[in-house]
Protein backbone atom coordinates (compact mmCIF):
# COMPACT_ATOMS: atom_id res chain seq x y z
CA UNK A 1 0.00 0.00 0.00
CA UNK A 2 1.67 3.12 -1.20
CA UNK A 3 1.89 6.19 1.27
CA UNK A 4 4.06 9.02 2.23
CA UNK A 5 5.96 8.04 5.38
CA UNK A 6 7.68 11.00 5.93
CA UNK A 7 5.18 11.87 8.92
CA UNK A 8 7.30 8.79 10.91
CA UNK A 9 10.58 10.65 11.03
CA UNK A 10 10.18 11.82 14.07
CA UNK A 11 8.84 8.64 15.77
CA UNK A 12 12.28 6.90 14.09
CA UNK A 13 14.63 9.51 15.49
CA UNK A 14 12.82 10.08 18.53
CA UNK A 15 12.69 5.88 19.14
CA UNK A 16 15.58 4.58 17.83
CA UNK A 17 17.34 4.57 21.21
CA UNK A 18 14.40 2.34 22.22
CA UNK A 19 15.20 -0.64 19.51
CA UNK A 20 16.42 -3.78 21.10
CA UNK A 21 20.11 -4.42 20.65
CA UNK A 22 19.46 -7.31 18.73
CA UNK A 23 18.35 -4.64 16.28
CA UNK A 24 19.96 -1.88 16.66
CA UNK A 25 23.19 -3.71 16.67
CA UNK A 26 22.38 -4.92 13.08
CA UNK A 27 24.05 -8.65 12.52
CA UNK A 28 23.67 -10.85 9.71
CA UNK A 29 20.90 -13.79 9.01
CA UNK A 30 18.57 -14.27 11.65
CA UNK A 31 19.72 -11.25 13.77
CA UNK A 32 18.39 -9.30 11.20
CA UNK A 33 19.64 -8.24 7.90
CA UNK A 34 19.49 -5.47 4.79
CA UNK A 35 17.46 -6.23 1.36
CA UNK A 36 20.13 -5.14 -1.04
CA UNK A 37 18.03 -5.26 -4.27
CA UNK A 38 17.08 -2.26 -5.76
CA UNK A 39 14.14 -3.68 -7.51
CA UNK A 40 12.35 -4.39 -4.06
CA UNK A 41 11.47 -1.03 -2.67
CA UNK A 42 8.14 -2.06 -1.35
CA UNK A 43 8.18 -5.47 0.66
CA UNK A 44 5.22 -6.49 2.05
CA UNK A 45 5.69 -9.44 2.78
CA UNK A 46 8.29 -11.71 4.53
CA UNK A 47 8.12 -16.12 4.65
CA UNK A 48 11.25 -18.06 6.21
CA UNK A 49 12.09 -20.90 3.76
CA UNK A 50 12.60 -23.98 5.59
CA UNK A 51 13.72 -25.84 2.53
CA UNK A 52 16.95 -23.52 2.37
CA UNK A 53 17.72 -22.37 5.38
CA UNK A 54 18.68 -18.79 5.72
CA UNK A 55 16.37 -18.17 2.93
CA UNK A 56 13.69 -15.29 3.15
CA UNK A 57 10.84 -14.55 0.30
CA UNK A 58 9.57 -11.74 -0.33
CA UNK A 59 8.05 -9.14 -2.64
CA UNK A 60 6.85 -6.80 -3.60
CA UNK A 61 3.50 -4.23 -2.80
CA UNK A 62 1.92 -2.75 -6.34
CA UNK A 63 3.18 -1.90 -9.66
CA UNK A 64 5.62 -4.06 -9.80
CA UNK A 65 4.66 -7.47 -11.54
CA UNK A 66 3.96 -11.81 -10.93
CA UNK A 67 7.49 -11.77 -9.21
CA UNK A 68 8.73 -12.58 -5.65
CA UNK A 69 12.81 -12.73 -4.88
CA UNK A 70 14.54 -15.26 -2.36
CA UNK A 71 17.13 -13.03 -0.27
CA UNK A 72 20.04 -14.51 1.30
CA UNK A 73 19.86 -13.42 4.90
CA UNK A 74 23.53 -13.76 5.15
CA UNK A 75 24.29 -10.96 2.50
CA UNK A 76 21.15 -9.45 1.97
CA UNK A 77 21.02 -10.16 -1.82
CA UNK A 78 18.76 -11.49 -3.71
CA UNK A 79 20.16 -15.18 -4.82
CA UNK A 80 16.51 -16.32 -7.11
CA UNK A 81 13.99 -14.17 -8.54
CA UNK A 82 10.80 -15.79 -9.82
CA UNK A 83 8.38 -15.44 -12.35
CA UNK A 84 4.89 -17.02 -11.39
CA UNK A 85 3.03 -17.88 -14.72
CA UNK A 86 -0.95 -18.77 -15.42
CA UNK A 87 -2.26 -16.56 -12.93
CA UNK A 88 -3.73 -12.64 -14.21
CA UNK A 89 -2.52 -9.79 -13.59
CA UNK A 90 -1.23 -9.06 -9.53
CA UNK A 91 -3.19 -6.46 -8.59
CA UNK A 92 -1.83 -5.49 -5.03
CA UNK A 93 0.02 -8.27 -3.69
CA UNK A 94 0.30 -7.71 0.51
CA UNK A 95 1.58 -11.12 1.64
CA UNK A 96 3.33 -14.29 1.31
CA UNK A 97 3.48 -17.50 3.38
CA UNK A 98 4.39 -20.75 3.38
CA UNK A 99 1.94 -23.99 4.24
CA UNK A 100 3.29 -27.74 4.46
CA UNK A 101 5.21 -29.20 1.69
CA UNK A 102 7.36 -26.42 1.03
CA UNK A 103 4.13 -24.83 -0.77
CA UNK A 104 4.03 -21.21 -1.29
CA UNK A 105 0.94 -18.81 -1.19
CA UNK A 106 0.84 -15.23 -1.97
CA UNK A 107 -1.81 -13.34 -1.07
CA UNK A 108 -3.11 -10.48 -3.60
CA UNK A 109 -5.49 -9.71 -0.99
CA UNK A 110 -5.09 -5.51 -0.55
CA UNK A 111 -7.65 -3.11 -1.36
CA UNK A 112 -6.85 0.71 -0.47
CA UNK A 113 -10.16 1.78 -0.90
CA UNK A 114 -11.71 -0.55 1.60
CA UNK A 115 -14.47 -2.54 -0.61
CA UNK A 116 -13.69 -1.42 -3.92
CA UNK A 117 -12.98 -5.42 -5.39
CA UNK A 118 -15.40 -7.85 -4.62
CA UNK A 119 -13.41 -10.54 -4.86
CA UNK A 120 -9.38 -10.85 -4.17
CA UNK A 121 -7.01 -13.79 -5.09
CA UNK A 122 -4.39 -16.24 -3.36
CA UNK A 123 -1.64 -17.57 -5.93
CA UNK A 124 0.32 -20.92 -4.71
CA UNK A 125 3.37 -22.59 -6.32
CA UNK A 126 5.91 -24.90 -4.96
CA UNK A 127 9.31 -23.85 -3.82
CA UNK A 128 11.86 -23.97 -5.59
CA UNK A 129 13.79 -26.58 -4.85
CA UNK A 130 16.88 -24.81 -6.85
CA UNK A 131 17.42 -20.86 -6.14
CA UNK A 132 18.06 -19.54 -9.77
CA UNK A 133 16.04 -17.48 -11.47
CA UNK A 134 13.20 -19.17 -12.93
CA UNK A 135 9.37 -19.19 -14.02
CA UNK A 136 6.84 -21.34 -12.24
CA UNK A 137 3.35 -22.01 -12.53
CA UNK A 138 1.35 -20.76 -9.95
CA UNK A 139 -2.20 -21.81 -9.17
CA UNK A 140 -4.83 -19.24 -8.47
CA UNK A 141 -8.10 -19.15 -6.42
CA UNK A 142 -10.48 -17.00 -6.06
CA UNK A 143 -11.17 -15.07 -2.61
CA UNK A 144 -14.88 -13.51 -1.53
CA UNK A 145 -15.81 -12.53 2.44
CA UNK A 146 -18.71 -13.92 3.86
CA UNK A 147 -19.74 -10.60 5.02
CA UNK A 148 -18.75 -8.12 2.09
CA UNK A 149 -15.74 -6.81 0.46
CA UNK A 150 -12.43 -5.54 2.49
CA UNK A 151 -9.01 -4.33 2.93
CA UNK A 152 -6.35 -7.18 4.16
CA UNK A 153 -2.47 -7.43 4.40
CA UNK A 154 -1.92 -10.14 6.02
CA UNK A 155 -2.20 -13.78 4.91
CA UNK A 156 -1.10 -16.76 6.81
CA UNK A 157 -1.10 -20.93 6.18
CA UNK A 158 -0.72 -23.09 9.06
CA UNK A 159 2.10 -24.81 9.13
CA UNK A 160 0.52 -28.40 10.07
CA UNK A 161 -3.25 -28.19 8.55
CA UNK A 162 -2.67 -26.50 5.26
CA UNK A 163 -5.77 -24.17 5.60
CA UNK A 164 -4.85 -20.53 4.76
CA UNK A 165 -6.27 -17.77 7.07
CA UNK A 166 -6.84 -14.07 6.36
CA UNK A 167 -6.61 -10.97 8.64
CA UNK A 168 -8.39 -7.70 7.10
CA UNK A 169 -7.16 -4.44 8.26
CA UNK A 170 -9.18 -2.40 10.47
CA UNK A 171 -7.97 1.31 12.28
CA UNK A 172 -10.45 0.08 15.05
CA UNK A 173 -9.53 -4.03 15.11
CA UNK A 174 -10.52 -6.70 12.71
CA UNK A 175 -11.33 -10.14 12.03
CA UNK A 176 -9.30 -13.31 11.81
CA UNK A 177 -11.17 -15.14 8.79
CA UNK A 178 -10.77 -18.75 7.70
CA UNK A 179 -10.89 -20.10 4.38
CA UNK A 180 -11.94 -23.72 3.60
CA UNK A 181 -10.36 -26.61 4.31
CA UNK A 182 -9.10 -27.22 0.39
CA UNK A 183 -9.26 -24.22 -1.41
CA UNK A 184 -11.16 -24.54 -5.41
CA UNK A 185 -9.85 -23.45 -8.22
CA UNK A 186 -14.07 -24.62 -9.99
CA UNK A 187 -15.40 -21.52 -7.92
CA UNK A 188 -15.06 -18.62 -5.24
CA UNK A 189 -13.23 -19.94 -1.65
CA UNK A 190 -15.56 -17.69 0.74
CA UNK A 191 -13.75 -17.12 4.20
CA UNK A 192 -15.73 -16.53 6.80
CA UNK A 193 -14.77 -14.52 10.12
CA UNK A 194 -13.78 -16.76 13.02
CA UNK A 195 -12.61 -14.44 15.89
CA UNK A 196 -11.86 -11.07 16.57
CA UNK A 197 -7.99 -9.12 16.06
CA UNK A 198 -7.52 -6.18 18.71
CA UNK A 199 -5.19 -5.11 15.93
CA UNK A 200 -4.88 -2.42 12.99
CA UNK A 201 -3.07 -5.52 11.45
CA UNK A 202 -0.47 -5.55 8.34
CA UNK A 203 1.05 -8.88 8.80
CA UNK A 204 0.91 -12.11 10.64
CA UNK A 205 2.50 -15.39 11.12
CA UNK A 206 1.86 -18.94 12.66
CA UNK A 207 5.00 -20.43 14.43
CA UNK A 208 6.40 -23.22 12.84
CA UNK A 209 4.53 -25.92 15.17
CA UNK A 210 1.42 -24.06 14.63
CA UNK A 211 0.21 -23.25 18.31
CA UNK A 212 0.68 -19.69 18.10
CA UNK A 213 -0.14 -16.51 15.83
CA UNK A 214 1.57 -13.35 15.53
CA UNK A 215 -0.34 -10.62 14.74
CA UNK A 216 1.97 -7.30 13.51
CA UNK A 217 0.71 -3.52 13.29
CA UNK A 218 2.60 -0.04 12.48
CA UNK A 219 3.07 0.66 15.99
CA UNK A 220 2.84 -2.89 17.85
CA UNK A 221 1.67 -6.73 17.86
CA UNK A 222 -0.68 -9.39 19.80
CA UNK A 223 0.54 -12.84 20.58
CA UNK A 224 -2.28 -15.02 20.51
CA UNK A 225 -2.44 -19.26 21.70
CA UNK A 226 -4.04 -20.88 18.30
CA UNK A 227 -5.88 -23.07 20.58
CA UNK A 228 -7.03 -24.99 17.66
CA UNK A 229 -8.78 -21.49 15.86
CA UNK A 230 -9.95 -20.44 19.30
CA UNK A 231 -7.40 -17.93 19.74
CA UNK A 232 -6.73 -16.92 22.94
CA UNK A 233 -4.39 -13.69 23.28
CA UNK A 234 -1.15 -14.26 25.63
CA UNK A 235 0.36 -10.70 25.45
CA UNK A 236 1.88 -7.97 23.61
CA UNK A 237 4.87 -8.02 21.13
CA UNK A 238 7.66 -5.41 21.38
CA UNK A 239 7.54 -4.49 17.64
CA UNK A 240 10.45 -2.58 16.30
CA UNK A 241 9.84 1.22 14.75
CA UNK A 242 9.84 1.12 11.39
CA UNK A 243 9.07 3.72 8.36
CA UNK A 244 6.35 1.30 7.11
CA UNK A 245 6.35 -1.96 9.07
CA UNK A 246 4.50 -4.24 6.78
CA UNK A 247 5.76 -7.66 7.44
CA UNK A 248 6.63 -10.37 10.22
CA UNK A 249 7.77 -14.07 10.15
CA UNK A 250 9.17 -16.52 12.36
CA UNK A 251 12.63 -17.88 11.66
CA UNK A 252 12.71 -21.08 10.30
CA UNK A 253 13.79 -22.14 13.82
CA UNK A 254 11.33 -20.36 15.46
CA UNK A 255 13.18 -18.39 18.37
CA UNK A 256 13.20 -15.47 15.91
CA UNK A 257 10.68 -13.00 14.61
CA UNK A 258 11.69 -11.07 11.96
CA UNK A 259 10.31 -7.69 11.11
CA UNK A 260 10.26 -6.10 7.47
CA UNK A 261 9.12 -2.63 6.32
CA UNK A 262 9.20 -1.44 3.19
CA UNK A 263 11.44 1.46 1.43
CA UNK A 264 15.00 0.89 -0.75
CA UNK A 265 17.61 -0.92 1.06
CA UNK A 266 14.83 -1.49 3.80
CA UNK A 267 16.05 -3.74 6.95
CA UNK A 268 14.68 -6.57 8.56
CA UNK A 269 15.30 -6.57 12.04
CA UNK A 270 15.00 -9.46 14.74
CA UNK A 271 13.31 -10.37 17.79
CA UNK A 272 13.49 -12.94 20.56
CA UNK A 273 10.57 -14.63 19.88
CA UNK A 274 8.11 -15.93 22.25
CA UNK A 275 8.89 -19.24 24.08
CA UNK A 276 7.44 -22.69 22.79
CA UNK A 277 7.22 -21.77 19.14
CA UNK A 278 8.79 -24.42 17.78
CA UNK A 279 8.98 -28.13 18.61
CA UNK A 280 12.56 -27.45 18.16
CA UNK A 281 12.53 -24.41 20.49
CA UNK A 282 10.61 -25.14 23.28
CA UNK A 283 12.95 -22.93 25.44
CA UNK A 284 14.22 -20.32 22.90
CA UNK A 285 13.66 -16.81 23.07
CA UNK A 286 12.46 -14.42 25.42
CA UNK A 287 8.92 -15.40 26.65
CA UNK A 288 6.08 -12.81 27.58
CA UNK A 289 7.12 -13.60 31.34
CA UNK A 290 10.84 -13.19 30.78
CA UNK A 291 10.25 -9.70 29.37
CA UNK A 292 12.82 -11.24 26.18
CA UNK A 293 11.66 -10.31 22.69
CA UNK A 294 8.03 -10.02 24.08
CA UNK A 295 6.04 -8.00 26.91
CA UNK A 296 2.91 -9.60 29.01
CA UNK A 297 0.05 -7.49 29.03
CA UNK A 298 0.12 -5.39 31.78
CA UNK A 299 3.54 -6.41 33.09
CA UNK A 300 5.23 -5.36 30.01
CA UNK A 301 8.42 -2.62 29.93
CA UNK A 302 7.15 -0.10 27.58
CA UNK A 303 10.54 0.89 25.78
CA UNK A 304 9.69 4.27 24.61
CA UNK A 305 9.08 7.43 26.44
CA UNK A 306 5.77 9.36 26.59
CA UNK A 307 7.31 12.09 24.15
CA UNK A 308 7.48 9.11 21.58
CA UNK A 309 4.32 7.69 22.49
CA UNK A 310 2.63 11.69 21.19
CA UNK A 311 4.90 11.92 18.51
CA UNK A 312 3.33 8.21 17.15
CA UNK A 313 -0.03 8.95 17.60
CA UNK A 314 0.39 12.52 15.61
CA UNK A 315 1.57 10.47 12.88
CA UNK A 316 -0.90 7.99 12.57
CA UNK A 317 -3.24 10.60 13.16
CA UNK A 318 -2.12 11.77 9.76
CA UNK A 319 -1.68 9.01 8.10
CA UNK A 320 -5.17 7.79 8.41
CA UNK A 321 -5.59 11.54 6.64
CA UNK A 322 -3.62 10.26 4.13
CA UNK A 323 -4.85 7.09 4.11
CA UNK A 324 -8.48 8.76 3.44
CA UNK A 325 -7.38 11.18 1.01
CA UNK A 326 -5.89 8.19 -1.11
């Protein structure tokens, strides 16, 4: 979703002493890292291959094309760019994820002008199983709400079930909606709303065992148990500052979340993440309790001062002028 940012300078210069040192300290792979291409000024979206490890895909928001780019995580460059074939044009592409056997879906799921499409599509192709530069054919569906037309940047698979989930973007909190069980490519996949998002939401992200959700906004993030689609919410994340935070995955690992915005050379900076997110992590990261990469509600160190705090709310004061204006 294209915007002027400029209104967040001040929240950036006034917060960056607040950033975690596993951010502000930079590092390479999973402790964060620097897209390098200059084609990818936009990234909306952010999926930790676990086929190559160290892998990240992404892409890009509108105007751009069927494309999305494997970045090394090491260097920051972008090692496989690919070309999705037999789907329509992308209209505006706001997320990516990936769902049990190394499948990829991308979700061209954004509407700026809240209602405007009545229907939105999901593309999915297999991984690559070779990072090169390549075309692949992509299979698309068809998307429709069950109760009417909306805006949405966030589109997540779980990991163990296969069934893709949406989360439309509200100023005021949305709706977690499910699609159904095998999505069609003979007619429209309606998703119906499931539970509720406290959340002006432009990302999410299951862990890799698929018992919790991640739920990312401009200026923070929910933790939620899955609890089988019965989410329950466990606390608050301590999201990074960004110009445009659009994106959030898990590492491959799962101790990490990993934050993306978009904007040239645009980083993607790493968190602790919550406890128990991967069968392979059951003790990595900083849990809600521990005060690591995440804050409890209501026991939580808030990590910016009150001056930041006014200075964040002026700015998304204007940008939902902005956002209105567009």
């Amino acid at each position: 979703m294209r915007r002027p940012f400029a209104l967040l300078a001040g929240v950036l210069l006034l917060g960056a002493c607040a950033l975690p040192a596993s951010a502000a300290d930079g590092g390479t792979g999973d402790e964060g890292f620097t897209i390098k291409d200059p084609r990818i000024t936009e990234s909306s979206g952010l999926a930790a291959s676990h086929l190559h490890p160290g892998i990240y895909w992404t892409h890009n928001d509108s105007d751009d094309g069927p494309y999305i780019y494997a970045i090394d995580s090491r260097t920051g460059r972008t090692v496989a760019t690919v070309t999705l074939r037999g789907i329509g044009a992308p209209r505006d592409v706001e997320a990516i994820s990936i769902g049990p056997d190394h499948q990829i879906y991308v979700g061209d799921i954004g509407d700026n002008l809240d209602g405007k499409w009545p229907y939105v599509w999901i593309y999915r192709l297999p991984e690559p199983k070779v990072l090169k530069d390549q075309t692949v054919r992509a299979t698309q569906y068809v998307v429709k709400y069950a109760n009417g037309a909306r805006n949405a940047e966030s589109l997540l698979v779980h990991p163990r079930t296969g069934r893709v989930y949406i989360i439309d973007k509200k100023e005021d909190g949305g709706h977690l909606y499910e699609g159904p069980a095998h999505l069609s490519t003979s007619g429209t996949n309606v998703f119906k709303p499931i539970a509720a998002v406290d959340l002006w939401a432009t990302d999410a992200a299951f862990s890799p065992n698929g018992e919790q959700l991640v739920v990312r906004g401009y200026f923070g993030g929910i933790q939620y148990d899955w609890n089988g689609g019965r989410i329950k919410r466990v606390g608050r994340l301590d999201v990074p500052l960004q110009g445009q935070g659009e994106s959030v995955s898990y590492s491959a690992d799962g101790t990490k979340l990993m934050y993306g915005t978009e904007g040239a050379d645009s980083e993607v900076l790493a968190q602790d993440a919550p406890a128990g997110a991967s069968d392979k992590a059951t003790t990595g990261g900083g849990s809600s309790a521990s005060g690591g990469g995440t804050g409890a509600d209501g026991n939580g160190t808030l990590k910016i001062g009150a001056v930041v705090v006014v200075v964040g709310a002026a700015a998304l004061f204007g940008l939902r002028r902005l956002r209105r204006r567009n």
